[in-house]
N, C-alpha and C. Protein backbone atom coordinates (compact mmCIF):
# COMPACT_ATOMS: atom_id res chain seq x y z
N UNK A 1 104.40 48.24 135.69
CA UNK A 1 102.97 48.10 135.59
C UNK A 1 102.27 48.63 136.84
N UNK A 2 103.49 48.38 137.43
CA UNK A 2 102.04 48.50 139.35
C UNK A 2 102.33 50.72 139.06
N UNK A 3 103.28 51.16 138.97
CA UNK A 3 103.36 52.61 138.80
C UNK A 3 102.38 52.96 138.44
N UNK A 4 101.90 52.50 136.95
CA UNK A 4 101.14 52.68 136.07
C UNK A 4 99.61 52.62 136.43
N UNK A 5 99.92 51.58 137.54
CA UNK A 5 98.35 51.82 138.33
C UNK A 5 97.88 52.95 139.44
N UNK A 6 99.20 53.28 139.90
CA UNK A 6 99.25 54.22 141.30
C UNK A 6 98.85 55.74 140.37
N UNK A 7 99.35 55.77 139.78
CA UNK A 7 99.23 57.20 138.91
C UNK A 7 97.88 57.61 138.00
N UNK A 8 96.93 56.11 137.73
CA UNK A 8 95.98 56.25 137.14
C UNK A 8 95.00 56.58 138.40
N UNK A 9 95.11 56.34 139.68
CA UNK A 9 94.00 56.82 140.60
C UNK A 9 94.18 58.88 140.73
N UNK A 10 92.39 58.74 140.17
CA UNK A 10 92.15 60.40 140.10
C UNK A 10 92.29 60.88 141.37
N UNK A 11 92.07 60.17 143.04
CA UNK A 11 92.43 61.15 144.05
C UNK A 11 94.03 61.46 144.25
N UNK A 12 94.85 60.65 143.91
CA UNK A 12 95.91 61.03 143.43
C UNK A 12 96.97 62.15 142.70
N UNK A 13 96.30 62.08 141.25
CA UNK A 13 96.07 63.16 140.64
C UNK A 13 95.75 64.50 140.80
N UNK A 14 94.58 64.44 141.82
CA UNK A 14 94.43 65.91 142.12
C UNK A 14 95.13 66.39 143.23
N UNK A 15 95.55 65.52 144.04
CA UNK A 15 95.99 65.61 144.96
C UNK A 15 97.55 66.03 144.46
N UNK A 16 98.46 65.50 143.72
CA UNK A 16 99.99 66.11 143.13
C UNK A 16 99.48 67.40 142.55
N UNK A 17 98.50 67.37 141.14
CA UNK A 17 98.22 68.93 140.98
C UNK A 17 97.94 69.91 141.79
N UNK A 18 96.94 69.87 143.31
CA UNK A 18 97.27 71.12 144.14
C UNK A 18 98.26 71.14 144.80
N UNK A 19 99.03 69.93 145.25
CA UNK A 19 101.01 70.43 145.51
C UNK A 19 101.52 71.12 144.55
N UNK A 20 101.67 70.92 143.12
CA UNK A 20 102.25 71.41 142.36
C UNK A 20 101.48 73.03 142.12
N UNK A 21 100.64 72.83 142.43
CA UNK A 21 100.18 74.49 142.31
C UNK A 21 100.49 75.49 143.52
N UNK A 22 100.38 74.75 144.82
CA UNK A 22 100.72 75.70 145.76
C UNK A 22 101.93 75.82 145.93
N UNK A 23 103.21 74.58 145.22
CA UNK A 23 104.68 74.94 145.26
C UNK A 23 104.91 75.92 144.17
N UNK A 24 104.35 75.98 143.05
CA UNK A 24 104.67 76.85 141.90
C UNK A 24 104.10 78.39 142.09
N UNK A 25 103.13 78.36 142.98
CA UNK A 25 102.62 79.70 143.39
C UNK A 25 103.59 80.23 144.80
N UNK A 26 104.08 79.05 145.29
CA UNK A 26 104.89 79.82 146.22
C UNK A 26 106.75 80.45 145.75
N UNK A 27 106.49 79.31 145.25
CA UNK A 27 107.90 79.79 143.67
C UNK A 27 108.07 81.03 142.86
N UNK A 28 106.96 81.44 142.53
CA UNK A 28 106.60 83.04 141.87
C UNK A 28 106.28 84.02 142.67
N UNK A 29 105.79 83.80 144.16
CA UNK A 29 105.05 84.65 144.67
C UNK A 29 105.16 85.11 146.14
N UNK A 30 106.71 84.17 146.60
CA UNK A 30 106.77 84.35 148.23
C UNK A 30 107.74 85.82 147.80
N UNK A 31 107.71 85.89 149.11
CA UNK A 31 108.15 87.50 149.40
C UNK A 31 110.00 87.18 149.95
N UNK A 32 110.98 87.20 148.84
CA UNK A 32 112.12 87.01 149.52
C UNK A 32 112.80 87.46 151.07
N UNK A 33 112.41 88.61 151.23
CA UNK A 33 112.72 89.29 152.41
C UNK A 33 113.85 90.20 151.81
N UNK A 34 114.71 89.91 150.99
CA UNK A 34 115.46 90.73 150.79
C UNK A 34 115.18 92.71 150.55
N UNK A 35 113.92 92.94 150.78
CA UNK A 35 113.88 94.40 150.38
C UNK A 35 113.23 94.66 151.72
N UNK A 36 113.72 96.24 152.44
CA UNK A 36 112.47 96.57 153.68
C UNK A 36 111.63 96.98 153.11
N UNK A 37 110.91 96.64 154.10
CA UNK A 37 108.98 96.48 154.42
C UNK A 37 108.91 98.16 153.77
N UNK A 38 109.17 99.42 154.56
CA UNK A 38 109.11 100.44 154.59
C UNK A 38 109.67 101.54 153.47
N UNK A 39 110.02 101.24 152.45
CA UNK A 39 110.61 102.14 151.45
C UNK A 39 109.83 102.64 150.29
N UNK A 40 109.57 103.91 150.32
CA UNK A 40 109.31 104.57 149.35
C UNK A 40 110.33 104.86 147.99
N UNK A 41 109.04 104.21 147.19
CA UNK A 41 109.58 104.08 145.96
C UNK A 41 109.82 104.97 145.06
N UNK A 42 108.38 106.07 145.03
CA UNK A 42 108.43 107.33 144.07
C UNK A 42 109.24 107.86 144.71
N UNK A 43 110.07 108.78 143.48
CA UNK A 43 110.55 110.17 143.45
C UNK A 43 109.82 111.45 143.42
N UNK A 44 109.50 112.24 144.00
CA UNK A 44 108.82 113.31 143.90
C UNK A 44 109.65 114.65 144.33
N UNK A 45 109.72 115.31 143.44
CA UNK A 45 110.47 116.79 143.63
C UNK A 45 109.98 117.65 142.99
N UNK A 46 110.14 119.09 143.03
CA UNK A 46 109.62 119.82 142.39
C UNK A 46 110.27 120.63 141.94
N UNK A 47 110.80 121.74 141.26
CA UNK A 47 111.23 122.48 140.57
C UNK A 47 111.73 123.56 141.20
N UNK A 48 113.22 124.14 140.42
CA UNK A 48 113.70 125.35 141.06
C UNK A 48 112.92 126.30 141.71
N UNK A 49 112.06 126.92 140.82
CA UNK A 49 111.22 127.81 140.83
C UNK A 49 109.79 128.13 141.87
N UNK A 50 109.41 126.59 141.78
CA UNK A 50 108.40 126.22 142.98
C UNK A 50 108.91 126.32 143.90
N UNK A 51 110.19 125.54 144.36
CA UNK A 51 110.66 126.12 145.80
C UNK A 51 110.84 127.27 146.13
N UNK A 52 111.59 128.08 145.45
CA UNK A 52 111.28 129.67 145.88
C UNK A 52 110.65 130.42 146.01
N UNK A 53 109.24 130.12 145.18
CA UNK A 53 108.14 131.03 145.23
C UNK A 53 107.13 129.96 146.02
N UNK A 54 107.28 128.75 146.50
CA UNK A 54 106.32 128.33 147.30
C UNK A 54 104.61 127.88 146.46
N UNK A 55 105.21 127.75 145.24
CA UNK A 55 104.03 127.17 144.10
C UNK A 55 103.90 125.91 144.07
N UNK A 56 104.21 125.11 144.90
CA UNK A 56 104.08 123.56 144.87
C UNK A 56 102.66 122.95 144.44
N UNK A 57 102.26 122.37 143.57
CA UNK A 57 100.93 121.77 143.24
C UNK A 57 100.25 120.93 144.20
N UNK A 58 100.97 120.22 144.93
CA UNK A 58 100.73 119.18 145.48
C UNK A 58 101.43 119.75 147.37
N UNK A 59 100.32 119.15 147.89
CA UNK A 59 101.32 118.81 149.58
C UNK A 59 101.80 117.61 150.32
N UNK A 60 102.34 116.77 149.10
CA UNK A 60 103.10 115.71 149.29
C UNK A 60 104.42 115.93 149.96
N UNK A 61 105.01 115.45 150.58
CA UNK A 61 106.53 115.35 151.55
C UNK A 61 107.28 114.88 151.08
């Protein structure tokens, strides 16, 4: 019965729902560390032909 009273107070309540939101947002959304900071993801290359004749569309690296 006494539980039953601790759980019916609303500052309570809101107070477990923003724990539970900032643990569940940190649950989905922290940054493991496992990947470096610095890596490029795209692939970008260009074609036999562009390299030899120097037709590249773009002056990406």
């Amino acid at each position: 019965m006494k539980a039953k009273n601790i759980f019916s107070n609303t500052y309570l309540k809101a107070g477990l729902l923003i724990i539970a939101g900032i643990f569940l947002g940190w649950l989905f959304f922290h940054n493991s560390g496992s990947t470096p900071a610095n890596v490029e993801t795209e692939v970008h290359e260009h074609g036999e032909s562009e390299k030899r004749f120097g037709l590249a569309p773009c002056t990406r690296k």
